[in-house]
C-alpha atoms as a PDB file:
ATOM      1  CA  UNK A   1       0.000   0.000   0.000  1.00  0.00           C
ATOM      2  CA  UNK A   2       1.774   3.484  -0.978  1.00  0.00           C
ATOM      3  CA  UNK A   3       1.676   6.214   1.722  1.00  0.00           C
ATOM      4  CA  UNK A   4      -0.530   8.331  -0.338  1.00  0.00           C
ATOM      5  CA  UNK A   5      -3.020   5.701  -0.010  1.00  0.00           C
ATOM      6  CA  UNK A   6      -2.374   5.050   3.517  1.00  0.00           C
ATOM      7  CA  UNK A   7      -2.985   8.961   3.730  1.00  0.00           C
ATOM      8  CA  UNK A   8      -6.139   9.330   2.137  1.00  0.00           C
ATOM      9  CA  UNK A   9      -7.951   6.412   3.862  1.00  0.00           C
ATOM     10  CA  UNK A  10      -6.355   8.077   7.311  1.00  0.00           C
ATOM     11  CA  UNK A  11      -8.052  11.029   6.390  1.00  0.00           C
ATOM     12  CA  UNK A  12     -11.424   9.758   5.345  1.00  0.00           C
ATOM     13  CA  UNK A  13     -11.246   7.791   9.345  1.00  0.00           C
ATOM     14  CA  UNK A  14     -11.129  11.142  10.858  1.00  0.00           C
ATOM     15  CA  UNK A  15     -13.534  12.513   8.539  1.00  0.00           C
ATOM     16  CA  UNK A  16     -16.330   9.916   9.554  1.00  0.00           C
ATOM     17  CA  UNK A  17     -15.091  10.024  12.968  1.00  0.00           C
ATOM     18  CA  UNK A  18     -15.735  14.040  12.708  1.00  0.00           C
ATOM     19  CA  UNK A  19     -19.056  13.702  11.306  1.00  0.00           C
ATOM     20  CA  UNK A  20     -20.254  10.585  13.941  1.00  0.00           C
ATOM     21  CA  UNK A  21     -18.977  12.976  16.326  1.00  0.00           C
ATOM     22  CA  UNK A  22     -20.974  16.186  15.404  1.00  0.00           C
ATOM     23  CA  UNK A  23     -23.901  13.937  15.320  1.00  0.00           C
ATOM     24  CA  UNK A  24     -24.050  12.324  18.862  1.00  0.00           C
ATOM     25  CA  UNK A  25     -23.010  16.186  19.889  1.00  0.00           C
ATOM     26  CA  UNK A  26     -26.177  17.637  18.057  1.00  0.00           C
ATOM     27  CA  UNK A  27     -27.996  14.567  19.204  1.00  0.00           C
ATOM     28  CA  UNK A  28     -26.815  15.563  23.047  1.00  0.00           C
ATOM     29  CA  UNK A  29     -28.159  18.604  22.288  1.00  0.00           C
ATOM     30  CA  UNK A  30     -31.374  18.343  21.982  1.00  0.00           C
ATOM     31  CA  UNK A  31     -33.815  19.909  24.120  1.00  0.00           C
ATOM     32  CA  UNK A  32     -37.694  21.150  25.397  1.00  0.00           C
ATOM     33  CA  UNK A  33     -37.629  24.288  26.772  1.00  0.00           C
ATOM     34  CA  UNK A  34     -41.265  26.486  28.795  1.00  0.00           C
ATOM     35  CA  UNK A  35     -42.400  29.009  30.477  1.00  0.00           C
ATOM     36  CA  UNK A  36     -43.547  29.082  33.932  1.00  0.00           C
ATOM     37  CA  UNK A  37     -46.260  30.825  34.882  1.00  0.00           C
ATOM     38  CA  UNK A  38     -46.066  30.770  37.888  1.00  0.00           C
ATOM     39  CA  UNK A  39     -43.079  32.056  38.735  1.00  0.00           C
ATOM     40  CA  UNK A  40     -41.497  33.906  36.202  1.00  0.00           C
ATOM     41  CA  UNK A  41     -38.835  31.598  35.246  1.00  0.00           C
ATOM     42  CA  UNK A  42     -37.963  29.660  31.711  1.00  0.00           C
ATOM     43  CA  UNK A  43     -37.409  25.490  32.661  1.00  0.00           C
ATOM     44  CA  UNK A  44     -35.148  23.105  29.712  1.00  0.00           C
ATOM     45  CA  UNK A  45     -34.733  19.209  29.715  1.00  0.00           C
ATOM     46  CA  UNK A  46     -33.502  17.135  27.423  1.00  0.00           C
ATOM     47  CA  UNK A  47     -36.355  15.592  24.991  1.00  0.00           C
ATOM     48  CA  UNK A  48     -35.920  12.328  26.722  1.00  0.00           C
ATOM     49  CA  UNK A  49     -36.848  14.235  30.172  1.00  0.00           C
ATOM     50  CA  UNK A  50     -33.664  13.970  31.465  1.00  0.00           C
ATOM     51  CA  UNK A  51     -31.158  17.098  33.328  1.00  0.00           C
ATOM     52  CA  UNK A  52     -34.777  19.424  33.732  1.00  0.00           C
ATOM     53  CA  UNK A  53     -33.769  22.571  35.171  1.00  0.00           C
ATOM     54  CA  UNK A  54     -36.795  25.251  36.654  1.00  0.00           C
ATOM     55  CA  UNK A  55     -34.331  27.928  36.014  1.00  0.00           C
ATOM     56  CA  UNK A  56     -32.526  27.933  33.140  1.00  0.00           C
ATOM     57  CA  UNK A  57     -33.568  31.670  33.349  1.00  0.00           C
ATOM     58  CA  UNK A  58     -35.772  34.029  35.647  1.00  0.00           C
ATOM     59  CA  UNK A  59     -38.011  36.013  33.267  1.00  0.00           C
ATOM     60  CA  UNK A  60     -39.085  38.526  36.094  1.00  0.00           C
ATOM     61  CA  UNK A  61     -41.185  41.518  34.145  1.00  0.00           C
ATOM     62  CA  UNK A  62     -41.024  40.130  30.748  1.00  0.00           C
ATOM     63  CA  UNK A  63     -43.488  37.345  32.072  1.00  0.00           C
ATOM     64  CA  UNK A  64     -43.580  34.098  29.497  1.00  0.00           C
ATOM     65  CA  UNK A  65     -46.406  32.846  27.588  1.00  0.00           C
ATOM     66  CA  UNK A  66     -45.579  31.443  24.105  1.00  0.00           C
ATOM     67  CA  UNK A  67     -42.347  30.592  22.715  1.00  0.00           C
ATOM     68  CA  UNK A  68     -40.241  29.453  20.314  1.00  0.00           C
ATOM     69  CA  UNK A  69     -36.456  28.772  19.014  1.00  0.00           C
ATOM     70  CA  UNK A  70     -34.160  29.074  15.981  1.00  0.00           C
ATOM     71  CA  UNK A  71     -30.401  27.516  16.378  1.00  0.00           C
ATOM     72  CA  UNK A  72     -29.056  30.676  18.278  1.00  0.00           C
ATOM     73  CA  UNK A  73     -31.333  32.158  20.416  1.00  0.00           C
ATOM     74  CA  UNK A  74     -35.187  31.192  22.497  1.00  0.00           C
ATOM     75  CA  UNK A  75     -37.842  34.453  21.999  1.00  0.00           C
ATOM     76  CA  UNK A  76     -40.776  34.103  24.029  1.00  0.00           C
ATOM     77  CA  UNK A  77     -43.718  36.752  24.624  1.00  0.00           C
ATOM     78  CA  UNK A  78     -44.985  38.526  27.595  1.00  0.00           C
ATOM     79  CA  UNK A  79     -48.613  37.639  27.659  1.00  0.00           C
ATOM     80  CA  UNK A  80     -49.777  38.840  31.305  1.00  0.00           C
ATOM     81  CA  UNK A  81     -53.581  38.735  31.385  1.00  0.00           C
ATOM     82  CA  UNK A  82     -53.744  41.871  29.056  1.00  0.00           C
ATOM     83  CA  UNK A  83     -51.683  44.857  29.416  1.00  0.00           C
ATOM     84  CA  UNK A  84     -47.961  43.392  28.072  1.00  0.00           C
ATOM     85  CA  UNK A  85     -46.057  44.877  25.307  1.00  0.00           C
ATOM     86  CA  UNK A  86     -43.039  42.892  24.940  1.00  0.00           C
ATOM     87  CA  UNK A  87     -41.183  40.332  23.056  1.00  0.00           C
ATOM     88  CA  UNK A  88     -38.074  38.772  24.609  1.00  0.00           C
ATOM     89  CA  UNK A  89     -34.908  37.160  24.000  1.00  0.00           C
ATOM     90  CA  UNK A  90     -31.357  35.042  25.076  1.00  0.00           C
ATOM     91  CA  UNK A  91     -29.733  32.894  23.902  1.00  0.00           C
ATOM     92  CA  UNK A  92     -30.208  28.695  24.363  1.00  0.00           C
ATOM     93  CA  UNK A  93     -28.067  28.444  26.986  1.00  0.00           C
ATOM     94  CA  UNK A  94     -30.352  31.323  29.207  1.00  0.00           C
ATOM     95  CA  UNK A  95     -27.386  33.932  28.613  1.00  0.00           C
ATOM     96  CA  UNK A  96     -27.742  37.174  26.732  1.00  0.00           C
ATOM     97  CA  UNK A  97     -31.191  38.103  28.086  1.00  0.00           C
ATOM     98  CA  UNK A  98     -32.735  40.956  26.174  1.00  0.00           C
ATOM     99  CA  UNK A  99     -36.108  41.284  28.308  1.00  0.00           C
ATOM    100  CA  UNK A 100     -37.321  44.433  25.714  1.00  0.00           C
ATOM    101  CA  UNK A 101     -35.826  42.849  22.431  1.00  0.00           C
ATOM    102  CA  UNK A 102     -39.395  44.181  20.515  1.00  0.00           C
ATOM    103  CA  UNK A 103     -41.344  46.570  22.417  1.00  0.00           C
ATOM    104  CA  UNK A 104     -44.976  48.316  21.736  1.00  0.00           C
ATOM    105  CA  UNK A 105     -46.849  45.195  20.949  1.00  0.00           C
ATOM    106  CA  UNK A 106     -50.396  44.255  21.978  1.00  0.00           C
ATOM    107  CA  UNK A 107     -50.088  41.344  24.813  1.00  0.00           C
ATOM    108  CA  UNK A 108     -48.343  38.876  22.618  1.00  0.00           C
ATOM    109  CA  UNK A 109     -48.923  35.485  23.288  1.00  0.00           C
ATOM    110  CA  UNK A 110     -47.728  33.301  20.388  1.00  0.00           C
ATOM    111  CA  UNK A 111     -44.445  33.729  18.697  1.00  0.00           C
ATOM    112  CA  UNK A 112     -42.466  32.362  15.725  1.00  0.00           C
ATOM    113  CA  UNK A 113     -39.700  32.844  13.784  1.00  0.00           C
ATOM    114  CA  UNK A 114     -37.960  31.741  10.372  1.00  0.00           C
ATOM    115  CA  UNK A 115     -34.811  32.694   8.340  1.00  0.00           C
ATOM    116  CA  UNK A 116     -35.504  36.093   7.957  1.00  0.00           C
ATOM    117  CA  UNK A 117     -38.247  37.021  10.479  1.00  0.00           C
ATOM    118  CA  UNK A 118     -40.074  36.690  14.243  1.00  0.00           C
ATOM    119  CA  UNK A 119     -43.689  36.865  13.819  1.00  0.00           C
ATOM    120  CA  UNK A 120     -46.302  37.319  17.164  1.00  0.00           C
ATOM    121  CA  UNK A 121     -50.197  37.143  17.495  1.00  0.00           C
ATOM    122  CA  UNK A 122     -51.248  39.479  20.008  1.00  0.00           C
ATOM    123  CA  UNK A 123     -54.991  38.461  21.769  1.00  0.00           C
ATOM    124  CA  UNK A 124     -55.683  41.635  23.034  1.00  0.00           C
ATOM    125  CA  UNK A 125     -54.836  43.500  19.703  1.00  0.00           C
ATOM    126  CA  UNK A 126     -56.202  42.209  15.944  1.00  0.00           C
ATOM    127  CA  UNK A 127     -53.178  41.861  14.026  1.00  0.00           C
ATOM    128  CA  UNK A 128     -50.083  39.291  13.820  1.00  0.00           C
ATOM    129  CA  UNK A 129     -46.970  41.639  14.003  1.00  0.00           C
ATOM    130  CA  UNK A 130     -43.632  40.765  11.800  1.00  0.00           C
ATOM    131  CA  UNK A 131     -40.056  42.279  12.522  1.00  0.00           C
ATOM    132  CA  UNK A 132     -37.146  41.374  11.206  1.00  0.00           C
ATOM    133  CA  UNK A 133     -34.796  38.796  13.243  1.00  0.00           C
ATOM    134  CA  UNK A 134     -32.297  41.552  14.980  1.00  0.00           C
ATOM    135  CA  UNK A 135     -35.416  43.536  16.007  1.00  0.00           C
ATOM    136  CA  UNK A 136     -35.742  46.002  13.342  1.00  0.00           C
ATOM    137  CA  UNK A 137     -38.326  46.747  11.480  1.00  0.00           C
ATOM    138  CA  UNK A 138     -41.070  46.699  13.244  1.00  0.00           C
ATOM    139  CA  UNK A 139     -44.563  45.948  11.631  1.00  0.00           C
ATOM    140  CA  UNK A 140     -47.145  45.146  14.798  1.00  0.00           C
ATOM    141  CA  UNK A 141     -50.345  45.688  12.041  1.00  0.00           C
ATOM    142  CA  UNK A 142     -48.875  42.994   9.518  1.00  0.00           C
ATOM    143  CA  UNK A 143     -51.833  40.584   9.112  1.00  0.00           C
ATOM    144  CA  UNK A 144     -55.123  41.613  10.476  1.00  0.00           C
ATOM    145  CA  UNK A 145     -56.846  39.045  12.346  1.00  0.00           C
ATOM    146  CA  UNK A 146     -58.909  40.327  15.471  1.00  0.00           C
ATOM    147  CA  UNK A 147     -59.099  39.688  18.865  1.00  0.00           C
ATOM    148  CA  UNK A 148     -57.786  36.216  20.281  1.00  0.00           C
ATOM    149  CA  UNK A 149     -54.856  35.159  18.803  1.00  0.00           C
ATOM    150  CA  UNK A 150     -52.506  33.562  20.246  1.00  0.00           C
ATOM    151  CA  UNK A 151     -50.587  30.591  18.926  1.00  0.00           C
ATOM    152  CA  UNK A 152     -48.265  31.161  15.754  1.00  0.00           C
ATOM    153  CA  UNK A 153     -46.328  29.001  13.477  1.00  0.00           C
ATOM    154  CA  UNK A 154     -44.557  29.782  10.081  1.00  0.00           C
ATOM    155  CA  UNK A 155     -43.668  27.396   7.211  1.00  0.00           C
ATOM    156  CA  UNK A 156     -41.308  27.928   4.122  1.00  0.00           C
ATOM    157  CA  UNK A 157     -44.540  29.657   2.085  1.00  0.00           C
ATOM    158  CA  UNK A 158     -47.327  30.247   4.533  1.00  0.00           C
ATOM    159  CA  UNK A 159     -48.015  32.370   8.292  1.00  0.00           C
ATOM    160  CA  UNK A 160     -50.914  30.533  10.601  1.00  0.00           C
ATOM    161  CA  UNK A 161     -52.530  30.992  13.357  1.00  0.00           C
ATOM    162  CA  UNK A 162     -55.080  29.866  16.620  1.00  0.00           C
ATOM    163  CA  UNK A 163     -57.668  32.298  17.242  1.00  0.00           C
ATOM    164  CA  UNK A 164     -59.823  30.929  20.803  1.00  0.00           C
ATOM    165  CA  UNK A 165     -62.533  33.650  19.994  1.00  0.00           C
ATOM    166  CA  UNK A 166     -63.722  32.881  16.545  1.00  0.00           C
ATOM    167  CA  UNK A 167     -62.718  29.452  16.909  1.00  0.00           C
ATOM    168  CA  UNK A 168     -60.456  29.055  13.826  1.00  0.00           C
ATOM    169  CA  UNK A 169     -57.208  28.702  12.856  1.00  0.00           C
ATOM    170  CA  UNK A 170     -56.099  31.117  10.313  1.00  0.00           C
ATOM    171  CA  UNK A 171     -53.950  31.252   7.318  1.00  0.00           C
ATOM    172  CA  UNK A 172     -51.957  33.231   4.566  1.00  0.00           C
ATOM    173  CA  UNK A 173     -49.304  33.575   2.629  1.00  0.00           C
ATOM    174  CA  UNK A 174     -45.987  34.082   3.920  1.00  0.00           C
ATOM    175  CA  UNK A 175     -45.982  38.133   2.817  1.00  0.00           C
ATOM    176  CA  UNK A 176     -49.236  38.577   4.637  1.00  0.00           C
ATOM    177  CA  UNK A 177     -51.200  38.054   1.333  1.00  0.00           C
ATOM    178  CA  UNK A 178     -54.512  36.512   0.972  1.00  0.00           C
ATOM    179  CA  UNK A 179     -55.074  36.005   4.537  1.00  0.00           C
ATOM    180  CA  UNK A 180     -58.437  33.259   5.364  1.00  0.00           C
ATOM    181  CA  UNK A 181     -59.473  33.709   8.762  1.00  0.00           C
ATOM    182  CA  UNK A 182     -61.283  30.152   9.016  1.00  0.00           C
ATOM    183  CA  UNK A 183     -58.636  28.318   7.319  1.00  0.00           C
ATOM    184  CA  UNK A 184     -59.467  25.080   9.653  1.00  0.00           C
ATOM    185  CA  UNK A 185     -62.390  25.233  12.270  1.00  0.00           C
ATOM    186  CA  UNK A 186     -61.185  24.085  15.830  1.00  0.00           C
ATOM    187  CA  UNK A 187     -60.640  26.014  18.928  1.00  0.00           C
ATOM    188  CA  UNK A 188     -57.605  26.248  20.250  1.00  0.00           C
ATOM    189  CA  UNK A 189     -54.537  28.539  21.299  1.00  0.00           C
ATOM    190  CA  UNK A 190     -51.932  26.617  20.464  1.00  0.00           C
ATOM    191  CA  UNK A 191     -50.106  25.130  17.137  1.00  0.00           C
ATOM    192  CA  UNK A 192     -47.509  23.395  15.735  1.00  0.00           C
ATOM    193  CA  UNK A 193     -46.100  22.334  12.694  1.00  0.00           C
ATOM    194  CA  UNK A 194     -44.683  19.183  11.412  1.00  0.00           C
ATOM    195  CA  UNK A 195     -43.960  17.328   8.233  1.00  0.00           C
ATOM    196  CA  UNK A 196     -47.405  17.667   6.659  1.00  0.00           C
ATOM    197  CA  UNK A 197     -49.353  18.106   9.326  1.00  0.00           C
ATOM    198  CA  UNK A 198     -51.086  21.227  11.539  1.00  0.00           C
ATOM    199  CA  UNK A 199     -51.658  20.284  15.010  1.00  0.00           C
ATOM    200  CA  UNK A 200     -53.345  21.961  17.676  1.00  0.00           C
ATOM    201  CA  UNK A 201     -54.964  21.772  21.221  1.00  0.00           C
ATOM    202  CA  UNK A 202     -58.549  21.235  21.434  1.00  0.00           C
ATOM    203  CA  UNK A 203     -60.983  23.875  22.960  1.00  0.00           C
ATOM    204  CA  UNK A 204     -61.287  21.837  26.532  1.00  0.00           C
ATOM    205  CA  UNK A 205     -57.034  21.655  26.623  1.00  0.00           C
ATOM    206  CA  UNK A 206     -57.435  17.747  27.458  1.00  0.00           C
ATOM    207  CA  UNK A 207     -56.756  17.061  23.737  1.00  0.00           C
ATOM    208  CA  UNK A 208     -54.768  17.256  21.136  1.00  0.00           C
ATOM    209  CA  UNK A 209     -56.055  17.703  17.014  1.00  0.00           C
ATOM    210  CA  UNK A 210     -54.614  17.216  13.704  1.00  0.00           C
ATOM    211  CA  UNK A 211     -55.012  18.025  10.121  1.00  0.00           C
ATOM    212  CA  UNK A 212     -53.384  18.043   7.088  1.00  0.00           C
ATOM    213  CA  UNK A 213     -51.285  21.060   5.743  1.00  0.00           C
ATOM    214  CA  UNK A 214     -54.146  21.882   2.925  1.00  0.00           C
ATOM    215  CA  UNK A 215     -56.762  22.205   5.715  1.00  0.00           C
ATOM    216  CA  UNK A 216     -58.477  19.119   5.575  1.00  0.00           C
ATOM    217  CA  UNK A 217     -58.413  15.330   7.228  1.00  0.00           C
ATOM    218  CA  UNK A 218     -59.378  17.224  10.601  1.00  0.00           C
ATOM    219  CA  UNK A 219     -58.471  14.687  13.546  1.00  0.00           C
ATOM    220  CA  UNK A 220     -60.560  16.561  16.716  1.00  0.00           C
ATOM    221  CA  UNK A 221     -59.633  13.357  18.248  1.00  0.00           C
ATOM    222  CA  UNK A 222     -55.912  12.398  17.358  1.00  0.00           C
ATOM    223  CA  UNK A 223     -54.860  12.363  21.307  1.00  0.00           C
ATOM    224  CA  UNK A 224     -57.332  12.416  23.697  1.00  0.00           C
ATOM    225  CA  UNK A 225     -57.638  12.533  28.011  1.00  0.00           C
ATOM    226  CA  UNK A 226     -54.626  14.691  28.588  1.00  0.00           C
ATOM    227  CA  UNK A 227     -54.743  15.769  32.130  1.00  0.00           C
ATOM    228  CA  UNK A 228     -55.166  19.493  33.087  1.00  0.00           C
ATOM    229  CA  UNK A 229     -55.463  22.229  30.767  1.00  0.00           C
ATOM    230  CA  UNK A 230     -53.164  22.625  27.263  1.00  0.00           C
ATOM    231  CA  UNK A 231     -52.504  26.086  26.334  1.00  0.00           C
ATOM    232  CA  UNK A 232     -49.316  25.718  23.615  1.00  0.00           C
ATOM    233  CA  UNK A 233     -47.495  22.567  22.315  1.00  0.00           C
ATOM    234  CA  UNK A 234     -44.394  21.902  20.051  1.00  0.00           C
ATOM    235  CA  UNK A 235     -43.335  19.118  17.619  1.00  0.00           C
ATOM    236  CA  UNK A 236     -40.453  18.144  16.148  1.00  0.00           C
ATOM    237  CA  UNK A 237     -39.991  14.841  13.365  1.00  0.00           C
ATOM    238  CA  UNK A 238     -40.065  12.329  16.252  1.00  0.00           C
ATOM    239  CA  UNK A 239     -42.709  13.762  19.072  1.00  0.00           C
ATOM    240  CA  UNK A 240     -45.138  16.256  20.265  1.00  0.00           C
ATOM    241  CA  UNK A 241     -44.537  18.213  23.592  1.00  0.00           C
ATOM    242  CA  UNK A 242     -47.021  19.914  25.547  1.00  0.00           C
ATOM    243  CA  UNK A 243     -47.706  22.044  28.970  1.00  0.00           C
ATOM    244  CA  UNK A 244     -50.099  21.216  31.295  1.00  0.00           C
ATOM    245  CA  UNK A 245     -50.956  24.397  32.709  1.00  0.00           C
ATOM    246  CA  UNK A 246     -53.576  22.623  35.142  1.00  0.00           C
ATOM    247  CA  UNK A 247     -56.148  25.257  36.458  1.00  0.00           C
ATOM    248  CA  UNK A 248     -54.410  28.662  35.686  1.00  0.00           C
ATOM    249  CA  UNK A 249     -51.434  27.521  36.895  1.00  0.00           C
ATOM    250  CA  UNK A 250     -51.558  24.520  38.782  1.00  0.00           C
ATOM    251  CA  UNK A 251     -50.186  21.643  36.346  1.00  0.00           C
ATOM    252  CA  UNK A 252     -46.798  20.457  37.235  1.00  0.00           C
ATOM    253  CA  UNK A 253     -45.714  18.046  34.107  1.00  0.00           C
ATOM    254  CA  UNK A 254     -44.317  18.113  30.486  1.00  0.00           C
ATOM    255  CA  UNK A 255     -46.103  15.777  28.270  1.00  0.00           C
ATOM    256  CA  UNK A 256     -44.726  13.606  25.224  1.00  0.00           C
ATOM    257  CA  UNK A 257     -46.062  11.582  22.562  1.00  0.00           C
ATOM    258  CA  UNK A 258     -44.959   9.890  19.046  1.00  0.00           C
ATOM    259  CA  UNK A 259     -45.425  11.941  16.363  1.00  0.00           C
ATOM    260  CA  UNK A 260     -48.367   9.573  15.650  1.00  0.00           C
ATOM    261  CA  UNK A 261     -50.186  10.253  18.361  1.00  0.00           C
ATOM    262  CA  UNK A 262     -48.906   6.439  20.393  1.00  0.00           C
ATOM    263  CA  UNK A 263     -46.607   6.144  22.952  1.00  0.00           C
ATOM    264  CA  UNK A 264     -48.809   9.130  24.960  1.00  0.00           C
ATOM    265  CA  UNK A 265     -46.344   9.851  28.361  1.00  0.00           C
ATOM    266  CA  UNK A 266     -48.245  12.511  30.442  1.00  0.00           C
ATOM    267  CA  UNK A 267     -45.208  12.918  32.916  1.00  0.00           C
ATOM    268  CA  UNK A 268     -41.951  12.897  30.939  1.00  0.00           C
ATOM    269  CA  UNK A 269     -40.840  15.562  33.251  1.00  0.00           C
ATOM    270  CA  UNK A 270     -42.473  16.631  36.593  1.00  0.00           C
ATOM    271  CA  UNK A 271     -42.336  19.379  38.790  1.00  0.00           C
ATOM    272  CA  UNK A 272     -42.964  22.226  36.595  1.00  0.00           C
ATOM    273  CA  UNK A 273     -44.732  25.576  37.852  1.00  0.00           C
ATOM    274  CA  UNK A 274     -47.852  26.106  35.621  1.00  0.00           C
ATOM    275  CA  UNK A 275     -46.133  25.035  32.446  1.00  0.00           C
ATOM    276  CA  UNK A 276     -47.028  27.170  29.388  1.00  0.00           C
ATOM    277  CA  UNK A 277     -45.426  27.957  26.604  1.00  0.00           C
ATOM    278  CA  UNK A 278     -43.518  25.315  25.073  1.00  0.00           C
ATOM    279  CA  UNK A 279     -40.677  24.318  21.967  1.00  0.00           C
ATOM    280  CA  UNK A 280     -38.424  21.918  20.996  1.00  0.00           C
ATOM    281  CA  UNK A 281     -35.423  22.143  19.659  1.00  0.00           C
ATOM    282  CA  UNK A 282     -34.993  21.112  15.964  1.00  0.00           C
ATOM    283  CA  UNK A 283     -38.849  21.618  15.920  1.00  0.00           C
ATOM    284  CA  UNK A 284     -41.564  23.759  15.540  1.00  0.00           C
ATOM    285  CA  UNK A 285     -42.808  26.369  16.808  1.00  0.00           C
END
């Protein structure tokens, strides 16, 4: 064997060692993040349930309702019963907290963000505002919706949204164009998208529902007898996550399930304080 070959196969060992090594490190980290509602705080554990912490952060006036995650940074909103303006944001490891990163909007509850933008649904306004991802540019009248949104989630081409006055979950496209208000009928607060499917909590937050991306195939039933009360749930390829936020407060678990709706675990980690907004990372919202 020459030494050039002897080189090159050397070379391709510690590529695949490099690459089987970034992949057990992304796989490590992996993670569910929420708000707590009842005490201002932001908890993480690994999707597995493992390593929870209560206090990855303290959220103090910024509150926490909905939330969400790109690779850099977690934004949540600061839905407080009706008189919050703010959208905040650190970065995944609870450093870097910018409690007043967009200011001025209308109690956001729901957030989301993609490559180029963070998007929010305020429920005591009637609009879904859009800013760019540093901050900037500011639109808090980008979609008009009315009262009672709150959940948000954004793919590639479209914007949607939960609406628990009208009872419908709202779409249009990803410029704010041709918005339809009763997209999909079915109460709820919270969404999530995954693959190609739209899933959302049920009006009594003991369920979960599910439809297809085009509106249709509505599932009211697709995970049933969840204890407490549901307010926002995340997804990635693999599982659903959800917050039992109990009565106003009182629910103490993070929930799990397959992506299919089996395997439901109602406890995968316990001890939370009024669990509420919830995401996943490598997931949506």
């Amino acid at each position: 064997m020459t030494k050039k070959r002897i080189f090159a196969e050397a070379m391709a060992a510690v590529l695949v060692f490099g690459a089987a090594h970034q992949a057990l490190a992304a796989k490590a980290k992996q993670y569910v993040y929420w708000t707590n509602s009842n005490d201002g705080s932001i908890g993480r554990a690994s999707i597995a349930g493992k390593h929870a912490s209560e206090t990855l952060l303290t959220l103090g006036a910024a509150g926490g309702a909905g939330m969400t995650l790109d690779n850099t940074y977690i934004y949540w909103t600061g839905a407080n019963g009706g008189s919050a303006t703010t959208i905040a944001r650190a970065k995944l490891d609870g450093s870097g907290v910018n409690a007043s990163f967009i200011t001025g909007a209308q109690n956001p509850c729901g957030v989301a963000v993609d490559s180029a933008h963070i998007y929010w649904g305020g429920d005591v306004g009637s609009s879904i505002g859009r800013a760019n991802l540093d901050g900037s540019g500011v639109n808090q009248n980008f979609i008009t919706t009315g009262t009672g949104v709150c959940g948000v989630a954004v793919t590639a081409s479209h914007i949607y949204w939960a609406n628990y006055q009208s009872g419908q979950i709202g779409r249009a496209n990803i410029d704010g164009s041709n918005a339809k208000q009763d997209f999909i009928s079915g109460r709820s607060s919270g969404i999530a998208i995954e693959g190609k499917y739209i899933y959302f909590n049920t009006s009594s937050g003991t369920g979960i529902a599910r439809a297809t991306m085009n509106g249709k195939d509505v599932d009211p039933n697709f995970i049933t007898g969840l204890n407490g009360q549901i307010a926002f749930i995340a997804a990635d390829k693999r599982y659903i996550f959800w917050a039992d936020w109990g009565n106003r407060g009182s629910g103490t678990t993070i929930g799990r399930a397959n992506i299919d709706g089996s395997a439901v675990n109602q406890s995968l980690v316990q001890g939370t304080k009024g669990g509420f907004g919830i995401a996943v990372t490598g997931g949506d919202p």
